[in-house]
PDB file of N, CA and C in Angstrom:
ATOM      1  N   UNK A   1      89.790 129.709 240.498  1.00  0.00           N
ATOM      2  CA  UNK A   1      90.716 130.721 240.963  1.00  0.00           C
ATOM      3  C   UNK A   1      92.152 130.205 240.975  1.00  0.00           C
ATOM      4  N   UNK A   2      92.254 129.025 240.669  1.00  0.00           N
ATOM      5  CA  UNK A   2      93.365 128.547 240.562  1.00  0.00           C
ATOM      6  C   UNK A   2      94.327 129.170 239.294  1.00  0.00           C
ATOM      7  N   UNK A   3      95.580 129.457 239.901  1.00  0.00           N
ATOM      8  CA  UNK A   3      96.850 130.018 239.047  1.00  0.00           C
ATOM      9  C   UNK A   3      96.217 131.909 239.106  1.00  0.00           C
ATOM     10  N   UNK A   4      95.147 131.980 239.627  1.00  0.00           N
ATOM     11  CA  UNK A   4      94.890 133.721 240.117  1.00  0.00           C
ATOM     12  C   UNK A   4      95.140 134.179 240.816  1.00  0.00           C
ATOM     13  N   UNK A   5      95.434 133.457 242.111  1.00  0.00           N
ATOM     14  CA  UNK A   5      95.489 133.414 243.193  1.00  0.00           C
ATOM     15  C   UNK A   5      96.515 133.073 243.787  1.00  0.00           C
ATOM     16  N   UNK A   6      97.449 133.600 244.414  1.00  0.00           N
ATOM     17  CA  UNK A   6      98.567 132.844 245.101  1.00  0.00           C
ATOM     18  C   UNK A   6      98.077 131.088 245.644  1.00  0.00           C
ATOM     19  N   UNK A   7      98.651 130.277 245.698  1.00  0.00           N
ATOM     20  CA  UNK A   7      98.275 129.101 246.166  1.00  0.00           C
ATOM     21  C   UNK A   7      97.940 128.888 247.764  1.00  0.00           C
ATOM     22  N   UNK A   8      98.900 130.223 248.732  1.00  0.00           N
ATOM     23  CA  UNK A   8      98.997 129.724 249.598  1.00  0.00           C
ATOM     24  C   UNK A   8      97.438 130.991 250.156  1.00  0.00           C
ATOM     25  N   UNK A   9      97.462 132.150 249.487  1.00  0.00           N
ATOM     26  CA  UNK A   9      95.664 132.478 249.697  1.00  0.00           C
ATOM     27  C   UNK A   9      94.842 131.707 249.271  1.00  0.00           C
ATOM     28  N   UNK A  10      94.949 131.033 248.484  1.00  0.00           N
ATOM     29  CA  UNK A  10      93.673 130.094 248.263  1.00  0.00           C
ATOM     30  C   UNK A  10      93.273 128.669 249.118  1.00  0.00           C
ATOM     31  N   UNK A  11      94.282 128.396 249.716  1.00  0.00           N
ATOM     32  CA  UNK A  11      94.621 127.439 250.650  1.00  0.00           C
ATOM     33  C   UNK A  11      93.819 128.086 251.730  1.00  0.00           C
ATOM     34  N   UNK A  12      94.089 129.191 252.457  1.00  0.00           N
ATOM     35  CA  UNK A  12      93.775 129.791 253.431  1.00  0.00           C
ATOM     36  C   UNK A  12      91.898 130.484 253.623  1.00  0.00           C
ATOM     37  N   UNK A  13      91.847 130.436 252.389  1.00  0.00           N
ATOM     38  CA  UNK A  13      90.538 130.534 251.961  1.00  0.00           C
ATOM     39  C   UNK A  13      89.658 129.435 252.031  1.00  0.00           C
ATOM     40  N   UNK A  14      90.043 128.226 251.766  1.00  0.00           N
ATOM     41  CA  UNK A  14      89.637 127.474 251.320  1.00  0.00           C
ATOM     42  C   UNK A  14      89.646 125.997 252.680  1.00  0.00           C
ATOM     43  N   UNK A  15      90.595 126.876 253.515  1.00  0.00           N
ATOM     44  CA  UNK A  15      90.579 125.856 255.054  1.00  0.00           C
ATOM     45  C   UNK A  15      91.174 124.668 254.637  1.00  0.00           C
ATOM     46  N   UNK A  16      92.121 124.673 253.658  1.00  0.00           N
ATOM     47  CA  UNK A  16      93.001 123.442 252.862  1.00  0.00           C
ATOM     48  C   UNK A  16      94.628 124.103 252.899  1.00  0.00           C
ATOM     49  N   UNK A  17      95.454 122.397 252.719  1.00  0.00           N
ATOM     50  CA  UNK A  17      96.901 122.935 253.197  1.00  0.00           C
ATOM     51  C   UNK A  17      97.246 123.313 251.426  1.00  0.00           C
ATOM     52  N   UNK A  18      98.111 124.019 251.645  1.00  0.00           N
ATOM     53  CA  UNK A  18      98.610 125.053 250.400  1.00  0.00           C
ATOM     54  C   UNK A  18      99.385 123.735 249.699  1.00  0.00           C
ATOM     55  N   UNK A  19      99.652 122.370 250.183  1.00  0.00           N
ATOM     56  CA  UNK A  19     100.480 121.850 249.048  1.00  0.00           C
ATOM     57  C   UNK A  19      99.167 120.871 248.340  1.00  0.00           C
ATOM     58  N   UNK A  20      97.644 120.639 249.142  1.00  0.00           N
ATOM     59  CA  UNK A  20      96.638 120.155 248.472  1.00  0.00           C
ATOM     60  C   UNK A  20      96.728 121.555 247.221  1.00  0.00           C
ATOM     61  N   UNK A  21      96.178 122.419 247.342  1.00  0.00           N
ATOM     62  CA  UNK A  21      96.356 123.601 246.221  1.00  0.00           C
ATOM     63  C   UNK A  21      96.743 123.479 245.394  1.00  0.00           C
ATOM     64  N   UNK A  22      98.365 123.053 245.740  1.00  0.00           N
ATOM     65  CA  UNK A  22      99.266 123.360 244.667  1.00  0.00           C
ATOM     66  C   UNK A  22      99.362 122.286 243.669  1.00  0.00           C
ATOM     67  N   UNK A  23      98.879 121.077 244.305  1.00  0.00           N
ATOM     68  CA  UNK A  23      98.978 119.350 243.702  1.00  0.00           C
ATOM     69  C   UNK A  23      97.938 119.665 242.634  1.00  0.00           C
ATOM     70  N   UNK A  24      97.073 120.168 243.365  1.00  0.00           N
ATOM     71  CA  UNK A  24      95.456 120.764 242.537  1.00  0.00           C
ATOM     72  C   UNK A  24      96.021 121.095 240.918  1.00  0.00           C
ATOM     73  N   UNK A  25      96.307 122.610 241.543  1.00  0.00           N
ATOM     74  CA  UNK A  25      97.009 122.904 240.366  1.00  0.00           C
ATOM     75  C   UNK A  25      97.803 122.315 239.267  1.00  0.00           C
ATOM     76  N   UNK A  26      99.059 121.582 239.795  1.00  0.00           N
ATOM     77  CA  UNK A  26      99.688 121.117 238.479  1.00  0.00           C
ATOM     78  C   UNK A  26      98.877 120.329 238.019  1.00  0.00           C
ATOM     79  N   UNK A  27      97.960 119.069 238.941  1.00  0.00           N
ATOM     80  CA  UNK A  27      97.275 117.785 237.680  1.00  0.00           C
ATOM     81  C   UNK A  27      96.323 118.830 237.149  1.00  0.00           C
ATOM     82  N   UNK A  28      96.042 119.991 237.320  1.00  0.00           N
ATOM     83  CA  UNK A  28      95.089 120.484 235.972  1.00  0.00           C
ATOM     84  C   UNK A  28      95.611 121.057 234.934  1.00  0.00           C
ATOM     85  N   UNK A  29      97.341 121.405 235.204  1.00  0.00           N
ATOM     86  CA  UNK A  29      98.154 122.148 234.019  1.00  0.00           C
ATOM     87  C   UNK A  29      97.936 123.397 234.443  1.00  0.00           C
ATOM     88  N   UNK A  30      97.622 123.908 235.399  1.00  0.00           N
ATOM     89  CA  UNK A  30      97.570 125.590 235.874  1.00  0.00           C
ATOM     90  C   UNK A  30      98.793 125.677 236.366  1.00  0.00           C
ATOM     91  N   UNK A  31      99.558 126.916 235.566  1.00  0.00           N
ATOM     92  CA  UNK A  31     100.191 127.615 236.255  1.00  0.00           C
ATOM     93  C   UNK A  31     100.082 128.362 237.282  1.00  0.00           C
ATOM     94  N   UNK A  32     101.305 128.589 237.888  1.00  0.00           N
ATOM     95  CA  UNK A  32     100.779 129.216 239.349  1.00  0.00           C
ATOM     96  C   UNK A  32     101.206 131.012 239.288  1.00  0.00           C
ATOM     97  N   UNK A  33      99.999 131.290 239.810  1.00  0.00           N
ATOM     98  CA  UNK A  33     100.399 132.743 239.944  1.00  0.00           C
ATOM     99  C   UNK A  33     101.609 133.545 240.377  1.00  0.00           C
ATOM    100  N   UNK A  34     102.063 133.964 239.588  1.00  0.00           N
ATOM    101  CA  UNK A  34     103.487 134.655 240.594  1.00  0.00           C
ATOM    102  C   UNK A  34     103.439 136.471 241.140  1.00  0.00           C
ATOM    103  N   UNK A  35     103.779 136.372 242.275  1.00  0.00           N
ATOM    104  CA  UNK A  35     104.032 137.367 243.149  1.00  0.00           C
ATOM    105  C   UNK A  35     104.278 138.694 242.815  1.00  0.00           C
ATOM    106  N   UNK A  36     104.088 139.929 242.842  1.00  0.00           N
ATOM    107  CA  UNK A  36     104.312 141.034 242.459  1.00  0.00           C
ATOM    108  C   UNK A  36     105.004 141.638 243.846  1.00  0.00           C
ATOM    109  N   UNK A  37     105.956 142.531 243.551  1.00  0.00           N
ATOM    110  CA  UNK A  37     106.597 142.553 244.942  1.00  0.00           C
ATOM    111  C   UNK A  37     105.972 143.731 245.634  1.00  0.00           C
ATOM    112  N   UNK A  38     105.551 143.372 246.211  1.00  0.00           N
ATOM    113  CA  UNK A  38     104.739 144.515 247.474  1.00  0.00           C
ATOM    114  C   UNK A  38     105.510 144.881 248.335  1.00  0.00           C
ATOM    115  N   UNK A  39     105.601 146.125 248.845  1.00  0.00           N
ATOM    116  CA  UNK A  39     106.269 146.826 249.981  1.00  0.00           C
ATOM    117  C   UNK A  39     105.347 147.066 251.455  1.00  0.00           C
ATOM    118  N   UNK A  40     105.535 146.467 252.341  1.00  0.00           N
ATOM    119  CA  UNK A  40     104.902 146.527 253.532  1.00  0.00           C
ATOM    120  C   UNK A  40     105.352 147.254 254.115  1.00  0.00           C
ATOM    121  N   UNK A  41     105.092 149.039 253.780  1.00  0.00           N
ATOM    122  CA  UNK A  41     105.529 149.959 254.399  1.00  0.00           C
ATOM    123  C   UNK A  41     105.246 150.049 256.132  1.00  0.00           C
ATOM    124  N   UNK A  42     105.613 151.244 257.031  1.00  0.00           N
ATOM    125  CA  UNK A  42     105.122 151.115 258.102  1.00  0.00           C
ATOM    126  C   UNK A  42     103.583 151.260 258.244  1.00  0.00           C
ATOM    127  N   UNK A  43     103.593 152.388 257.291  1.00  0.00           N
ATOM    128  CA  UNK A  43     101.674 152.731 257.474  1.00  0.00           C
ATOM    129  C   UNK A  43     100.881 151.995 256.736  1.00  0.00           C
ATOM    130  N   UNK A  44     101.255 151.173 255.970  1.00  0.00           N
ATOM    131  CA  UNK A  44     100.137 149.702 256.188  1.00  0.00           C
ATOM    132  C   UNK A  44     100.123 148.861 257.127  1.00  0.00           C
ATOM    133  N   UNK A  45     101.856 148.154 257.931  1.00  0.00           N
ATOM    134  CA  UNK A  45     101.267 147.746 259.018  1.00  0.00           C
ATOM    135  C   UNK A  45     100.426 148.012 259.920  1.00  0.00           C
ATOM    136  N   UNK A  46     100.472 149.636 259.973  1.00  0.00           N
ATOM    137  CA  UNK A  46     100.290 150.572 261.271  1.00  0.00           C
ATOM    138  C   UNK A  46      98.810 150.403 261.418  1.00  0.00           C
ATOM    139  N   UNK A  47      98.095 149.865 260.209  1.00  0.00           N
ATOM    140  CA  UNK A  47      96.406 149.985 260.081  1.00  0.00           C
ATOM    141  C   UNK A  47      96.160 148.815 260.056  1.00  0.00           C
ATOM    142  N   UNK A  48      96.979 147.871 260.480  1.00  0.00           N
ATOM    143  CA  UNK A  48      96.131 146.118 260.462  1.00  0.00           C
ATOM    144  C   UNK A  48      96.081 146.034 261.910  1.00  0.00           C
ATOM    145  N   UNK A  49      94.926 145.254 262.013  1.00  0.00           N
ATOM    146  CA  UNK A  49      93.959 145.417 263.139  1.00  0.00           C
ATOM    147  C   UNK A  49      93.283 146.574 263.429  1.00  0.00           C
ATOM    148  N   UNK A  50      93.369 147.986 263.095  1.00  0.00           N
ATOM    149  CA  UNK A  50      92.463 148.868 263.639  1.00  0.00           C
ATOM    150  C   UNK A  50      91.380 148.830 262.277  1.00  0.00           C
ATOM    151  N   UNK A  51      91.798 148.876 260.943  1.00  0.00           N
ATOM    152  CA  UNK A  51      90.647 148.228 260.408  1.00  0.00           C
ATOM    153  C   UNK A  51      90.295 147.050 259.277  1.00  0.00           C
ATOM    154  N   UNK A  52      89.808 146.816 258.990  1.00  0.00           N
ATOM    155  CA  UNK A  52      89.637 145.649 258.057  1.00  0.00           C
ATOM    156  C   UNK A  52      90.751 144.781 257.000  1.00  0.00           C
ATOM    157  N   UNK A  53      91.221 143.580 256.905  1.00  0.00           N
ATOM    158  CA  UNK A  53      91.861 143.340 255.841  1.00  0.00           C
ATOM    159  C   UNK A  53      91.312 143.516 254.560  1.00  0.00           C
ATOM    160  N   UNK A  54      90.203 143.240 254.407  1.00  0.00           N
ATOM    161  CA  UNK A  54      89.662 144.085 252.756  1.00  0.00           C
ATOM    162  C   UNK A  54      90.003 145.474 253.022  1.00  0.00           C
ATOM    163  N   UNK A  55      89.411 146.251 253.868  1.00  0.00           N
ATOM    164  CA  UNK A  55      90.275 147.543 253.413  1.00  0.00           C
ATOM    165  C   UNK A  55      91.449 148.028 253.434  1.00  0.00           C
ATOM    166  N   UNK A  56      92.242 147.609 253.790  1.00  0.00           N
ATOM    167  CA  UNK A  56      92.869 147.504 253.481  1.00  0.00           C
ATOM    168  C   UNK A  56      93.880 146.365 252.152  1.00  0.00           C
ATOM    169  N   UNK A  57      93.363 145.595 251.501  1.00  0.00           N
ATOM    170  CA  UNK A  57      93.434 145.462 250.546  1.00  0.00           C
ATOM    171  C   UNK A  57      92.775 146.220 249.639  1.00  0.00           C
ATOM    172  N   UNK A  58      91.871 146.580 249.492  1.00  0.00           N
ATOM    173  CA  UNK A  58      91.312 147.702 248.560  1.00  0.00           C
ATOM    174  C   UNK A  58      92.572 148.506 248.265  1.00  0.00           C
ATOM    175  N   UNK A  59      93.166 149.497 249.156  1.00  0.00           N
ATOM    176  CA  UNK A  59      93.393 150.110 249.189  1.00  0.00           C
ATOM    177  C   UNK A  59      94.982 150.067 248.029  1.00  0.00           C
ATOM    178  N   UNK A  60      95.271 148.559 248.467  1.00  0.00           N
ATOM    179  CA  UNK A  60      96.981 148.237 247.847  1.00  0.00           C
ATOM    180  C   UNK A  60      96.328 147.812 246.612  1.00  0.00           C
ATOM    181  N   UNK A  61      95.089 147.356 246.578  1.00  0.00           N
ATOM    182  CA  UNK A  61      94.504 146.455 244.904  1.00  0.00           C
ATOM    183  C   UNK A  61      95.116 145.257 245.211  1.00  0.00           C
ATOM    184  N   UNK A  62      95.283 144.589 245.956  1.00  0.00           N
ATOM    185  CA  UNK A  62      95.521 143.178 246.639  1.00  0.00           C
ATOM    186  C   UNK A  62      94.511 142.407 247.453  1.00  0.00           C
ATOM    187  N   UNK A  63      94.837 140.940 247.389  1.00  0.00           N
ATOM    188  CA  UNK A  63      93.500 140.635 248.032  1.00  0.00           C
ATOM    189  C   UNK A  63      93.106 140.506 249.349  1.00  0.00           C
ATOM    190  N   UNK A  64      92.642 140.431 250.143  1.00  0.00           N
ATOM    191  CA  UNK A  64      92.003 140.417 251.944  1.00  0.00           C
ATOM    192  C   UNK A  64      92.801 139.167 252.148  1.00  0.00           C
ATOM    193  N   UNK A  65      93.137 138.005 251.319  1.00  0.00           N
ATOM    194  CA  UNK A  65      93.752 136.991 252.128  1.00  0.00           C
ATOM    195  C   UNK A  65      95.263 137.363 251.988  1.00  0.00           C
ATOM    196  N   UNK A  66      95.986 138.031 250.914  1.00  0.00           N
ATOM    197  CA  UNK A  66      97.197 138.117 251.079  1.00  0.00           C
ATOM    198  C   UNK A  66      97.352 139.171 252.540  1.00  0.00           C
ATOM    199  N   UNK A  67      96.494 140.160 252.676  1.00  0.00           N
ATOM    200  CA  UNK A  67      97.286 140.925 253.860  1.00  0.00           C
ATOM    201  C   UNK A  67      96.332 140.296 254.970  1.00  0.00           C
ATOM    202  N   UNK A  68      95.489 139.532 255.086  1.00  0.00           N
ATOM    203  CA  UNK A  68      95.316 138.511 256.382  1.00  0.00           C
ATOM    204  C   UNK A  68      96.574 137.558 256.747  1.00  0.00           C
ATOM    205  N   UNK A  69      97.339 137.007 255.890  1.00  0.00           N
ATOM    206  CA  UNK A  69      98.655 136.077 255.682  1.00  0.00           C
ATOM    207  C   UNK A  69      99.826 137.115 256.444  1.00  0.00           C
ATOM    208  N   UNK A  70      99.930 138.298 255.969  1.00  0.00           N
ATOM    209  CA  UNK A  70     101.035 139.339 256.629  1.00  0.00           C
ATOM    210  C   UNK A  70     100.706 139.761 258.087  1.00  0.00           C
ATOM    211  N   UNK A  71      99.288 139.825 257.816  1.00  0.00           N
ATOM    212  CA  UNK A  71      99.151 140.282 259.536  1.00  0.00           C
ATOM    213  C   UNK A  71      98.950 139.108 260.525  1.00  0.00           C
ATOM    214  N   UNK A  72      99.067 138.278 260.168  1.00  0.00           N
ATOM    215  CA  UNK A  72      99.513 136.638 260.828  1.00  0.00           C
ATOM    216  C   UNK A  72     100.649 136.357 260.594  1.00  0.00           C
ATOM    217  N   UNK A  73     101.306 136.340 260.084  1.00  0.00           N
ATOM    218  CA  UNK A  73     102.913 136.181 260.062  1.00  0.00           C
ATOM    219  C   UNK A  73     103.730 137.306 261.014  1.00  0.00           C
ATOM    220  N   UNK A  74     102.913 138.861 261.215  1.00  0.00           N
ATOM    221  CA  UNK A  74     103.610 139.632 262.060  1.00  0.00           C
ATOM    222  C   UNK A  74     102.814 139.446 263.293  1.00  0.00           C
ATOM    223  N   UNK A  75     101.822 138.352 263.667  1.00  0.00           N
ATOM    224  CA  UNK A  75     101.425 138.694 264.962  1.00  0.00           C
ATOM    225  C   UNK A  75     100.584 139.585 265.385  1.00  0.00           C
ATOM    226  N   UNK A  76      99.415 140.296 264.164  1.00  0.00           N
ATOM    227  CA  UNK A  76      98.737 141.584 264.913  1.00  0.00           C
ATOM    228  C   UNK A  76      97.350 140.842 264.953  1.00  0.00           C
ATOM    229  N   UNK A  77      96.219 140.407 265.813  1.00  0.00           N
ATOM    230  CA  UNK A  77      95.104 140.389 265.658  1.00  0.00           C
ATOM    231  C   UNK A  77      94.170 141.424 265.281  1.00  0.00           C
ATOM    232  N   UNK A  78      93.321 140.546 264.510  1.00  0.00           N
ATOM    233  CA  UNK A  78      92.469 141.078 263.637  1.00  0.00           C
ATOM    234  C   UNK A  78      91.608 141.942 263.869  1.00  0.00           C
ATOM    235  N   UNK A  79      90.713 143.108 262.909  1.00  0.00           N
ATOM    236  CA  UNK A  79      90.157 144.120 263.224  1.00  0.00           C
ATOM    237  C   UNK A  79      88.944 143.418 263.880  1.00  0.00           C
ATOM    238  N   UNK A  80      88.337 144.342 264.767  1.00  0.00           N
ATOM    239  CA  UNK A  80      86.789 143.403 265.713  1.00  0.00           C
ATOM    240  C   UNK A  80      85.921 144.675 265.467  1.00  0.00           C
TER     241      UNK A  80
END
């Protein structure tokens, strides 16, 4: 999944720090995935924590760890 994956979701996935990842990456010659710019409107925040980060990734076609990463960076705990 390397260079598919943002480095720092795969890190987070993977219970490893994002610059092991990234070291990963270059000694294999993988490029690293680059970013598509996503808009974190209000009504996607508005639905993290009431339900799932996969579904809500489904929903953007993004993956469960990139909007697990956003809804930890804004502070919302997770859907239960």
């Amino acid at each position: 999944r390397l260079g598919r994956v943002p480095d720092d979701e795969l890190a987070l996935e993977l219970g490893v720090s994002y610059q092991f990842v990234a070291a990963k990456r270059v000694e294999l010659g993988i490029p690293a995935m680059r970013r598509s710019s996503l808009k974190w409107t209000d009504e996607i925040v508005k639905q993290m924590g009431k339900i799932s980060d996969a579904q809500i990734a489904k929903q953007l076609g993004r993956t469960a760890g990139l909007v697990r990463l956003k809804r930890i960076e804004l502070g919302i705990a997770p859907y239960q």
